[in-house]
Protein backbone atom coordinates (compact mmCIF):
# COMPACT_ATOMS: atom_id res chain seq x y z
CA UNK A 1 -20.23 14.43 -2.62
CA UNK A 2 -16.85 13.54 -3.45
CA UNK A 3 -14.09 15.57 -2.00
CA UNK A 4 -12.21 16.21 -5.27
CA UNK A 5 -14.60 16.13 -7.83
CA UNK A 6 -14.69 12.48 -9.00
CA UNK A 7 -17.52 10.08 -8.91
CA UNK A 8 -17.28 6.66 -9.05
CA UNK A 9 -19.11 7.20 -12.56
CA UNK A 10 -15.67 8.97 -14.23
CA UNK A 11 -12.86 7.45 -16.00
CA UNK A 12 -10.55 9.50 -13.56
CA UNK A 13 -12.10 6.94 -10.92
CA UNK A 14 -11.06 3.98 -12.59
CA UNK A 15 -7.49 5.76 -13.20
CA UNK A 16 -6.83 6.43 -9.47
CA UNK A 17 -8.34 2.86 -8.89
CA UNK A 18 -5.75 1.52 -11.45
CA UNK A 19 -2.77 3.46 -10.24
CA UNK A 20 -3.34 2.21 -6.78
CA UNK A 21 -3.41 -1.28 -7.94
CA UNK A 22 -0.31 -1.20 -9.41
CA UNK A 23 1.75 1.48 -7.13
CA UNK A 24 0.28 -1.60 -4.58
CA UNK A 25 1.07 -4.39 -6.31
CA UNK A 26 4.73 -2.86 -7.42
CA UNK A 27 5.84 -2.03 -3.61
CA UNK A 28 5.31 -5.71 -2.28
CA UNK A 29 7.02 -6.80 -5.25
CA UNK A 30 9.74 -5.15 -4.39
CA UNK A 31 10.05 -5.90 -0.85
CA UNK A 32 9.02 -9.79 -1.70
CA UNK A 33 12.05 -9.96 -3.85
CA UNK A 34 14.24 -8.33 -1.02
CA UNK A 35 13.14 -10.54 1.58
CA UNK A 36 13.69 -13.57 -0.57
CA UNK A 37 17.34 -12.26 -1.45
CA UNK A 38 18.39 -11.48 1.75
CA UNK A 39 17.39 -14.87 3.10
CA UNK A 40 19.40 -16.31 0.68
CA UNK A 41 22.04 -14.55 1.74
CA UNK A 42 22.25 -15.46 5.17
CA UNK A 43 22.21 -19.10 4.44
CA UNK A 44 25.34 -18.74 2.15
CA UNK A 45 26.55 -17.83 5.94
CA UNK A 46 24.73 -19.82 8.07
CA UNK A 47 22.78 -17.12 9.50
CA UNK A 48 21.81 -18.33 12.92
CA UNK A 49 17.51 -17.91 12.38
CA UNK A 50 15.34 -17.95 15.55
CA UNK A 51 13.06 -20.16 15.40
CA UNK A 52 9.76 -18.36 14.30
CA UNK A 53 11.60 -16.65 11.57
CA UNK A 54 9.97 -16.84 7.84
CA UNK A 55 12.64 -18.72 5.59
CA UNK A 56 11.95 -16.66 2.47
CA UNK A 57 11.71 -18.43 -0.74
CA UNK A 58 9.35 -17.66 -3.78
CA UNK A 59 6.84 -20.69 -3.49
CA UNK A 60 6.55 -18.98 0.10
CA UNK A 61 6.48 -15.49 -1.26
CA UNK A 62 3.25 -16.69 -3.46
CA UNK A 63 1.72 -18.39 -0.69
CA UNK A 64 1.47 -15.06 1.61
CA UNK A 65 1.10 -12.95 -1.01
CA UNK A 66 -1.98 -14.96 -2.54
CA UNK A 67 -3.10 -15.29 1.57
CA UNK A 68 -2.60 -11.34 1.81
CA UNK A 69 -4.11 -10.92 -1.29
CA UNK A 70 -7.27 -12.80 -0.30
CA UNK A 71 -7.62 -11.04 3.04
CA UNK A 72 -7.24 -7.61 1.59
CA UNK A 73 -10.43 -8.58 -0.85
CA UNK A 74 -12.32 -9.93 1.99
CA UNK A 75 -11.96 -6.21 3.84
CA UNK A 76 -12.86 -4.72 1.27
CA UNK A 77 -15.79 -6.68 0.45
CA UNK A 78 -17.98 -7.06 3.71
CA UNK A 79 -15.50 -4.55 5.80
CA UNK A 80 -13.75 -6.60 8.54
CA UNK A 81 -9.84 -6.06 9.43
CA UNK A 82 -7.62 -8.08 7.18
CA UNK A 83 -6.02 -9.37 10.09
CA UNK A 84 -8.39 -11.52 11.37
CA UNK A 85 -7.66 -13.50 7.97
CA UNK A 86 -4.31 -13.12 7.92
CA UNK A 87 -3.18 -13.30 11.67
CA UNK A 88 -4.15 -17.39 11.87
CA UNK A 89 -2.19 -17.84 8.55
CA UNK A 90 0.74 -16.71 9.91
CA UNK A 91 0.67 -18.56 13.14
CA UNK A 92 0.32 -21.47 11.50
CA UNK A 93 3.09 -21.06 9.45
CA UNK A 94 5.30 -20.96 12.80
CA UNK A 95 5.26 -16.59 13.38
CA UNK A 96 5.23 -15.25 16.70
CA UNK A 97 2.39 -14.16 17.88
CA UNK A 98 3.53 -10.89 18.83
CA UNK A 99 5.39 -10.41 15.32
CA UNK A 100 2.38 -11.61 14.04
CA UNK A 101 0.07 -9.33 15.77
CA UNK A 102 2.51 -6.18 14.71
CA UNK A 103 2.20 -7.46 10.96
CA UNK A 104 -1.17 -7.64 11.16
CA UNK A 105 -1.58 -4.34 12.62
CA UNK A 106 0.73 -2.36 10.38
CA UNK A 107 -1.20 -4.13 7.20
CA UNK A 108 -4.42 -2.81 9.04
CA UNK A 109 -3.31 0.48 8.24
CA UNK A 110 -2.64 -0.14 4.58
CA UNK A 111 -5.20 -1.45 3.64
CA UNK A 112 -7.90 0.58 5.40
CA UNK A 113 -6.07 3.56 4.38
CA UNK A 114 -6.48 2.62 0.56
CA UNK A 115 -9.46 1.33 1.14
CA UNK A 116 -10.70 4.53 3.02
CA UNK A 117 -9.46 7.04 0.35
CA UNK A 118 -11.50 4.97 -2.40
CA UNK A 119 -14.97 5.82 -0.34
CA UNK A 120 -13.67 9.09 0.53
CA UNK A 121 -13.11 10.03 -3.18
CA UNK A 122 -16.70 8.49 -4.12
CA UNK A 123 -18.34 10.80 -1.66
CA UNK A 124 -19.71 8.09 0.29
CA UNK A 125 -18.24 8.25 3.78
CA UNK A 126 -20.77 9.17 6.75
CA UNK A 127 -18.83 11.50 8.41
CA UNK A 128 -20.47 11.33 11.76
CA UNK A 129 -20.21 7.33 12.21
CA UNK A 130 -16.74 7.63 10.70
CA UNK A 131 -15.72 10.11 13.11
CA UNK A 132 -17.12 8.18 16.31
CA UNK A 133 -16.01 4.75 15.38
CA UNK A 134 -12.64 6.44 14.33
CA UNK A 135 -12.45 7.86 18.32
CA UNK A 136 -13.25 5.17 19.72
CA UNK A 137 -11.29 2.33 17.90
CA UNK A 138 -7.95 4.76 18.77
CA UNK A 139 -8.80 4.46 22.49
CA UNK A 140 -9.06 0.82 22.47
CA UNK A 141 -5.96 0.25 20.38
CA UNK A 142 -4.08 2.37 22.67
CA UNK A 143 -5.58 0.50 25.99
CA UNK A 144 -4.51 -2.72 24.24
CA UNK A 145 -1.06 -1.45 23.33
CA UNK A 146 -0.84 0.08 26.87
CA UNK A 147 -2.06 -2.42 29.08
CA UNK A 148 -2.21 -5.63 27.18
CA UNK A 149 0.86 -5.76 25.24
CA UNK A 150 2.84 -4.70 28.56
CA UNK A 151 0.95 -7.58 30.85
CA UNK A 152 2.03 -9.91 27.72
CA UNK A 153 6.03 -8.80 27.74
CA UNK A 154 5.37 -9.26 31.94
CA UNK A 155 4.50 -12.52 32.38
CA UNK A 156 5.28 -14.25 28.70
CA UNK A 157 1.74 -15.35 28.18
CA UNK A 158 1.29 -15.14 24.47
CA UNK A 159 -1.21 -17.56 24.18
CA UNK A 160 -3.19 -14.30 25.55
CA UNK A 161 -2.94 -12.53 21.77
CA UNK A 162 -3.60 -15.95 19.83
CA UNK A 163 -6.86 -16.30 22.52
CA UNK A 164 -7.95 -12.84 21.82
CA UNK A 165 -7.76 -13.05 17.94
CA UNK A 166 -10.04 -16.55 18.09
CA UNK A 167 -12.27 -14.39 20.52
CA UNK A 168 -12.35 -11.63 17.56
CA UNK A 169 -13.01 -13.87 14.73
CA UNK A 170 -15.51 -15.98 16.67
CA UNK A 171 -17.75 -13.15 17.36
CA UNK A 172 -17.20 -11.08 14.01
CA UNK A 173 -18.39 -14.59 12.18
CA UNK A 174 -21.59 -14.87 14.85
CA UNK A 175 -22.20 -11.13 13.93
CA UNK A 176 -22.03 -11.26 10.16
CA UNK A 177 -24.44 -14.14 9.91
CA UNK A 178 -26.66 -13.12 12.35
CA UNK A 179 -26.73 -9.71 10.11
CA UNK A 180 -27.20 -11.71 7.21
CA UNK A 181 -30.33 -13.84 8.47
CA UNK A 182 -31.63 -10.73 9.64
CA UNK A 183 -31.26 -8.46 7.03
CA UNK A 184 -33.03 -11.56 4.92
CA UNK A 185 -35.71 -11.51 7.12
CA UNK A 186 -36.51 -8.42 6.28
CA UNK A 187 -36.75 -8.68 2.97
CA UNK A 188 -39.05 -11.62 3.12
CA UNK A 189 -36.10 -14.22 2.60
CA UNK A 190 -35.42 -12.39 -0.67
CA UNK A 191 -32.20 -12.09 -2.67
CA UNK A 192 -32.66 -10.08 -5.30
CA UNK A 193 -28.79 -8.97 -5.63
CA UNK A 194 -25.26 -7.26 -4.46
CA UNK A 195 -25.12 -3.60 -3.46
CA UNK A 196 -23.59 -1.51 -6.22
CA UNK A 197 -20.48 0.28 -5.37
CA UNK A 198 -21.11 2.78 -7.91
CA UNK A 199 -25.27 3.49 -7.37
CA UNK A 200 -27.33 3.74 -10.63
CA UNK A 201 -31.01 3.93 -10.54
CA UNK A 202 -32.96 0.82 -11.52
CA UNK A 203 -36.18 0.62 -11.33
CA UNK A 204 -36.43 -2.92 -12.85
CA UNK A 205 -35.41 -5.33 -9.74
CA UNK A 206 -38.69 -6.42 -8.39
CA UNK A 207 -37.63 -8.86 -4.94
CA UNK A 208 -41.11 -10.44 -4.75
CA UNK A 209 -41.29 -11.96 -7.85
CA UNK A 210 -37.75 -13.46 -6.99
CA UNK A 211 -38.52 -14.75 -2.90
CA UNK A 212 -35.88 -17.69 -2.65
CA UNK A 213 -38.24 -18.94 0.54
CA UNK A 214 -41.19 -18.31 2.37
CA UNK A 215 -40.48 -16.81 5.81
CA UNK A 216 -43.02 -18.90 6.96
CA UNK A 217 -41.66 -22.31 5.90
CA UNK A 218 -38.73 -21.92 7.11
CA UNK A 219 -39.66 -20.98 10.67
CA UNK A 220 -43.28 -22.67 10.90
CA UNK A 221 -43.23 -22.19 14.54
């Protein structure tokens, strides 16, 4: 049950949903169009940039917000950190790896948060695994801020973060498909359709009569 009364069935659902969206979309708005002003500043000076800073301009400002945009709706789609989409993009583009590990991390927060509130307000968070996973995760991102981050400022070895994200990603991807052929198996190879976010009762959806391909053709052996 939802915590304050609203199920993802009630217009007050779809106003919280909206607010957010907009609150959201208002407050990096805001702080693009800083970021772009104050770099243009600093050139009018000849502001002396290191060499991984972010040159602010708004063709930039669209690229990483349509890349931050993108990695938020992949989180909230199948569930994995936003970070593992984002963190790449901004190497590329020349970041630090340790700035670009603290970005990642502090839009972690964000977006799970917002993301977490949504579920809790629909009444579909499982307390127990949420509580466990939530223990757990906070002792391993306090090891790795600890330990990891202070053998990285030690001995300068940065390539150590960029390793551990492709480490991250690589197995997440392995995971997710392997889920995927799985959970297919299962079901006889059968799509028959998405999870609803808000559940309604259909009786309707028959998966046999819609079997994409026999189990058995694909692996004869």
């Amino acid at each position: 049950h939802s915590l304050i009364g609203i199920t993802c069935e009630d217009a007050g659902f779809h106003l919280l949903g909206s607010f957010q969206f907009l609150w959201t979309f208002s407050f990096a708005a805001y702080f693009g169009y800083r970021n772009v002003k104050r770099t243009e500043k600093r050139l009018e000076v000849h502001y002396p940039f290191n060499e991984t800073d972010i040159l602010w301009t708004y063709p930039r400002l669209r690229y990483f917000s349509f890349s931050a945009f993108v990695a938020g709706f992949v989180a909230g789609l199948i569930g994995i950190g936003a970070g593992m989409f984002l963190g790449p993009i901004l190497i590329l583009n020349g970041v630090h790896p340790s700035i670009s590990t603290a970005t990642t991390a502090t839009m972690i927060v964000l977006t799970c948060s917002s993301i977490a509130v949504m579920y809790v307000m629909s009444g579909m968070v499982p307390w127990e695994y949420a509580t466990y996973f939530f223990l757990a995760c906070m002792c391993g991102a306090y090891i790795g801020k600890t330990r990891v981050d202070a053998y990285v400022k030690r001995t300068g070895m940065v390539s150590m973060l960029i390793g551990a994200l492709a480490t991250i990603i690589a197995f997440a991807t392995v995971g997710c498909v392997s889920i995927l052929l799985m959970g297919l198996a299962k079901q006889n190879w059968c799509f028959s359709s998405f999870n609803q976010f808000c559940v309604v009762d259909n009786d309707n959806i028959d998966c046999q009569k819609r079997t994409l391909v026999d189990a058995e053709e694909m692996f004869p052996y």
